[in-house]
C-alpha atoms as a PDB file:
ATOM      1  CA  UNK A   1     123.792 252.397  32.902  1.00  0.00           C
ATOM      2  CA  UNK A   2     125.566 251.882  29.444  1.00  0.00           C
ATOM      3  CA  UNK A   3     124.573 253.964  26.093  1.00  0.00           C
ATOM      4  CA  UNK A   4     123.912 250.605  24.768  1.00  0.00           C
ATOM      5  CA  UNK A   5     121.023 249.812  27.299  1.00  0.00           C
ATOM      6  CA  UNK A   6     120.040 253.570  27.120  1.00  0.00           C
ATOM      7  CA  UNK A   7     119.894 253.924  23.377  1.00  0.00           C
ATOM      8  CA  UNK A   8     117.412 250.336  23.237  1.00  0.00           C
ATOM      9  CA  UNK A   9     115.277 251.874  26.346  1.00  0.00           C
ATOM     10  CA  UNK A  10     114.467 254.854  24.307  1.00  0.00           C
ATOM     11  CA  UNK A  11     113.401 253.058  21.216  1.00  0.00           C
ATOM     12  CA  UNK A  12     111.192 251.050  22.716  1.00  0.00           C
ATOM     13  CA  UNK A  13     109.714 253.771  24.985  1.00  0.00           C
ATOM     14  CA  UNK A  14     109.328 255.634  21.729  1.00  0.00           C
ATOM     15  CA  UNK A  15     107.717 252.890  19.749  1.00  0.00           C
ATOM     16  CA  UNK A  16     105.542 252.070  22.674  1.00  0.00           C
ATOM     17  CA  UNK A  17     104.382 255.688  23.638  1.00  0.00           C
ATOM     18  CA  UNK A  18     103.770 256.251  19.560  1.00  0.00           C
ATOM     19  CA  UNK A  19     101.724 253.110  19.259  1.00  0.00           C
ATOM     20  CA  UNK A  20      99.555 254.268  22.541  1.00  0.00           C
ATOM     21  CA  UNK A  21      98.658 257.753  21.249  1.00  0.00           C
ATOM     22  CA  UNK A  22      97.728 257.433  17.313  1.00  0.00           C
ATOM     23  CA  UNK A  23      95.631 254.226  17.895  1.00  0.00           C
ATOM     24  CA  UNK A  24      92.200 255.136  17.055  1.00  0.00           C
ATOM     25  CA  UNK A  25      93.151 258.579  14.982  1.00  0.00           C
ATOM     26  CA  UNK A  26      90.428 258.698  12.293  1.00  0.00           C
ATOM     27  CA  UNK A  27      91.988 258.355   9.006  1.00  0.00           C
ATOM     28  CA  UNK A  28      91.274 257.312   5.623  1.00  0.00           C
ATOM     29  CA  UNK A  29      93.460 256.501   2.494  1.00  0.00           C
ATOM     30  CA  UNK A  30      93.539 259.355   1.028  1.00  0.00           C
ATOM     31  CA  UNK A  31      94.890 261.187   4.954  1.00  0.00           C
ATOM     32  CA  UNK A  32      97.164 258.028   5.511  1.00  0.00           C
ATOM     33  CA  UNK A  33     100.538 260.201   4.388  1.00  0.00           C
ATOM     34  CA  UNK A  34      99.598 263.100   6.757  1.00  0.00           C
ATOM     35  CA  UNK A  35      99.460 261.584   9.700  1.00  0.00           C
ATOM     36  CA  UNK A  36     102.481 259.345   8.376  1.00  0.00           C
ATOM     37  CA  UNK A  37     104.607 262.486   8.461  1.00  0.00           C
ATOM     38  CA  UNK A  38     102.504 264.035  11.735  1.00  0.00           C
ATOM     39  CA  UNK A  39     104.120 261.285  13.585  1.00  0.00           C
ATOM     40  CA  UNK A  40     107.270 261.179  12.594  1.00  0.00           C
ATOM     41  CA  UNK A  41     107.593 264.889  13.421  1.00  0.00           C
ATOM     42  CA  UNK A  42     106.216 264.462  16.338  1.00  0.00           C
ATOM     43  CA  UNK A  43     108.453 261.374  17.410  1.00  0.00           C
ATOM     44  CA  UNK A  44     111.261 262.985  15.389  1.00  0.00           C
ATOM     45  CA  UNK A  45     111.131 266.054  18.238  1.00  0.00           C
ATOM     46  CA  UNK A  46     112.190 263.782  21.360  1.00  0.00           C
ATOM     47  CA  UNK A  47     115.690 263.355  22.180  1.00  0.00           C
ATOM     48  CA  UNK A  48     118.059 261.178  20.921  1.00  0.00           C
ATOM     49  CA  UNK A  49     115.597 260.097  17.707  1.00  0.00           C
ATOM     50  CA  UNK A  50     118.186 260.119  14.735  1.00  0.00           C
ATOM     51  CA  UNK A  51     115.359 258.898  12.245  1.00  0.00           C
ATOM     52  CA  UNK A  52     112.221 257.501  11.963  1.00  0.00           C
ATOM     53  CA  UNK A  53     109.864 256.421   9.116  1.00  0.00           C
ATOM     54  CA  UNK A  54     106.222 255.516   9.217  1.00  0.00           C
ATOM     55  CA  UNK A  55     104.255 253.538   7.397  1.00  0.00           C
ATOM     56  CA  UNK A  56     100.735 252.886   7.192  1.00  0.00           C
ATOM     57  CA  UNK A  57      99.270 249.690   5.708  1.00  0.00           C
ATOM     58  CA  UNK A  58      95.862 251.187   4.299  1.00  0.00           C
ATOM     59  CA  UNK A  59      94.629 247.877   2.938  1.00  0.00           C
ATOM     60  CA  UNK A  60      93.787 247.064   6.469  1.00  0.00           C
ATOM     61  CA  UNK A  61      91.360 250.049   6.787  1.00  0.00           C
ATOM     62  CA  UNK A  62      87.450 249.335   6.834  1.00  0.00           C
ATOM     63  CA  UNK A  63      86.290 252.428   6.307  1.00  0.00           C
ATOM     64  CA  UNK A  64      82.583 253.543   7.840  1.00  0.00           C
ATOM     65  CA  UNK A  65      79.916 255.190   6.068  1.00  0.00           C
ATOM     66  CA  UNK A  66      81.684 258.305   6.943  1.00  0.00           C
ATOM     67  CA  UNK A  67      84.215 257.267   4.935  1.00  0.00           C
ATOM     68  CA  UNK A  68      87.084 256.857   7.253  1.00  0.00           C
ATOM     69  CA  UNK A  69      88.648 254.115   9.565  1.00  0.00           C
ATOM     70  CA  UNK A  70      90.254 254.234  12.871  1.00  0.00           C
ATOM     71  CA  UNK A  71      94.121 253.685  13.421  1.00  0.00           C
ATOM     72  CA  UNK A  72      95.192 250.293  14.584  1.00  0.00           C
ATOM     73  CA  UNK A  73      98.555 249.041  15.666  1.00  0.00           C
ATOM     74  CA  UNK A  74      98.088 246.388  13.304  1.00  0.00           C
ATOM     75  CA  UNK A  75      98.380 248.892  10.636  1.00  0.00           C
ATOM     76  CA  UNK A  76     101.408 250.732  11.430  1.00  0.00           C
ATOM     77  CA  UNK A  77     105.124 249.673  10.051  1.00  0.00           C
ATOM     78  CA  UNK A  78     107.456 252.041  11.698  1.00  0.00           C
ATOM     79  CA  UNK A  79     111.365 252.044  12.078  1.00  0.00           C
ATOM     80  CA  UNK A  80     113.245 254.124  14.236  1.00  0.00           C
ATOM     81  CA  UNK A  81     116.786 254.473  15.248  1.00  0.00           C
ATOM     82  CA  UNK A  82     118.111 256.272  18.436  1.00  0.00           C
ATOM     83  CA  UNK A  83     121.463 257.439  19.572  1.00  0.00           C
ATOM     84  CA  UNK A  84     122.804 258.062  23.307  1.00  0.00           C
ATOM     85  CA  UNK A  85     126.670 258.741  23.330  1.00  0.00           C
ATOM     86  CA  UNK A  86     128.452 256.571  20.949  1.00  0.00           C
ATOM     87  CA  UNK A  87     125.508 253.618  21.275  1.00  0.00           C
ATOM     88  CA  UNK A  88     122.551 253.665  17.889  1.00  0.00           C
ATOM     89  CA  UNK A  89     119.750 251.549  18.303  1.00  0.00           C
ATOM     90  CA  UNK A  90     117.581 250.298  15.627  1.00  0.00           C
ATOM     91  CA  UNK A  91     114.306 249.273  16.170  1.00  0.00           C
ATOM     92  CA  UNK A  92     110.922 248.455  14.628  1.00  0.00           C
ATOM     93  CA  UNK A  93     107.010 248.291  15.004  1.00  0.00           C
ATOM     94  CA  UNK A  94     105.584 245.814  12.625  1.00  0.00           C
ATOM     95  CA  UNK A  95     102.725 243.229  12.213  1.00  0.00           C
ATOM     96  CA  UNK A  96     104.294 240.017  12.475  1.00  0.00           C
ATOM     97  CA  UNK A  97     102.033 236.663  13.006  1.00  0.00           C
ATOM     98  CA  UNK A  98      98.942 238.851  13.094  1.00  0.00           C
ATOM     99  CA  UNK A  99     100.404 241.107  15.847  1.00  0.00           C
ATOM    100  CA  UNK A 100     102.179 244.611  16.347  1.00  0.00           C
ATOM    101  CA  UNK A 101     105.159 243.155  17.509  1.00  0.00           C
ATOM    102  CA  UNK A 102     107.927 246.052  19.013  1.00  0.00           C
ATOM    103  CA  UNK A 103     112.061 244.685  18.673  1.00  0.00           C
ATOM    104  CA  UNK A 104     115.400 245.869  18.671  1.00  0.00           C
ATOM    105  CA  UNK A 105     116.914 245.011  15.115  1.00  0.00           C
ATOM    106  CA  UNK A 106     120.662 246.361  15.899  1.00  0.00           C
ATOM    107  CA  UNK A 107     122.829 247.564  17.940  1.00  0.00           C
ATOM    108  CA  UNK A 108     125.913 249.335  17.494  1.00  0.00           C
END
């Protein structure tokens, strides 16, 4: 297998394994930037992430009486960029037409 096809697999495992653990992680405005930089720790520790930023839309929240909301893919905007050999993918996890859509923006 090329570094190409590598590099775009691990992106999109990434994305998809990031999406699949943080949705329904309590959170509330004010805790949005903490678990913002949890995750990209987190993802940042796996192999061959060169970057990654995440974003979350809090004007989607409804908050309970508690005060807090629940993670949903809808929410997050994330871009990440992985490297195998001489290959960089760059990918993203964003809401498009009312969905969390997952794609590969470039390759090099």
């Amino acid at each position: 297998m090329n570094d190409q096809v590598l590099a775009a697999f691990e992106a999109g495992i990434k994305l998809g394994a990031l999406y699949h653990q943080w949705v329904g992680t309590p959170v509330s405005p004010d805790t949005a930037l903490s678990v913002e930089i949890a995750i990209e720790n987190a993802v940042g520790l796996q192999p061959f992430v060169e970057e990654i930023t995440v974003k979350i839309d809090t004007s989607l929240m409804v908050l309970n009486s508690f005060g807090y909301s629940e993670l949903a893919g809808k929410m997050f905007d994330v871009r990440i960029t992985t490297k195998v050999g001489d290959a960089t993918c760059r990918a993203e996890l964003s809401l498009e037409n009312d969905y969390p859509m997952m794609k590969i923006q470039e390759m090099e």
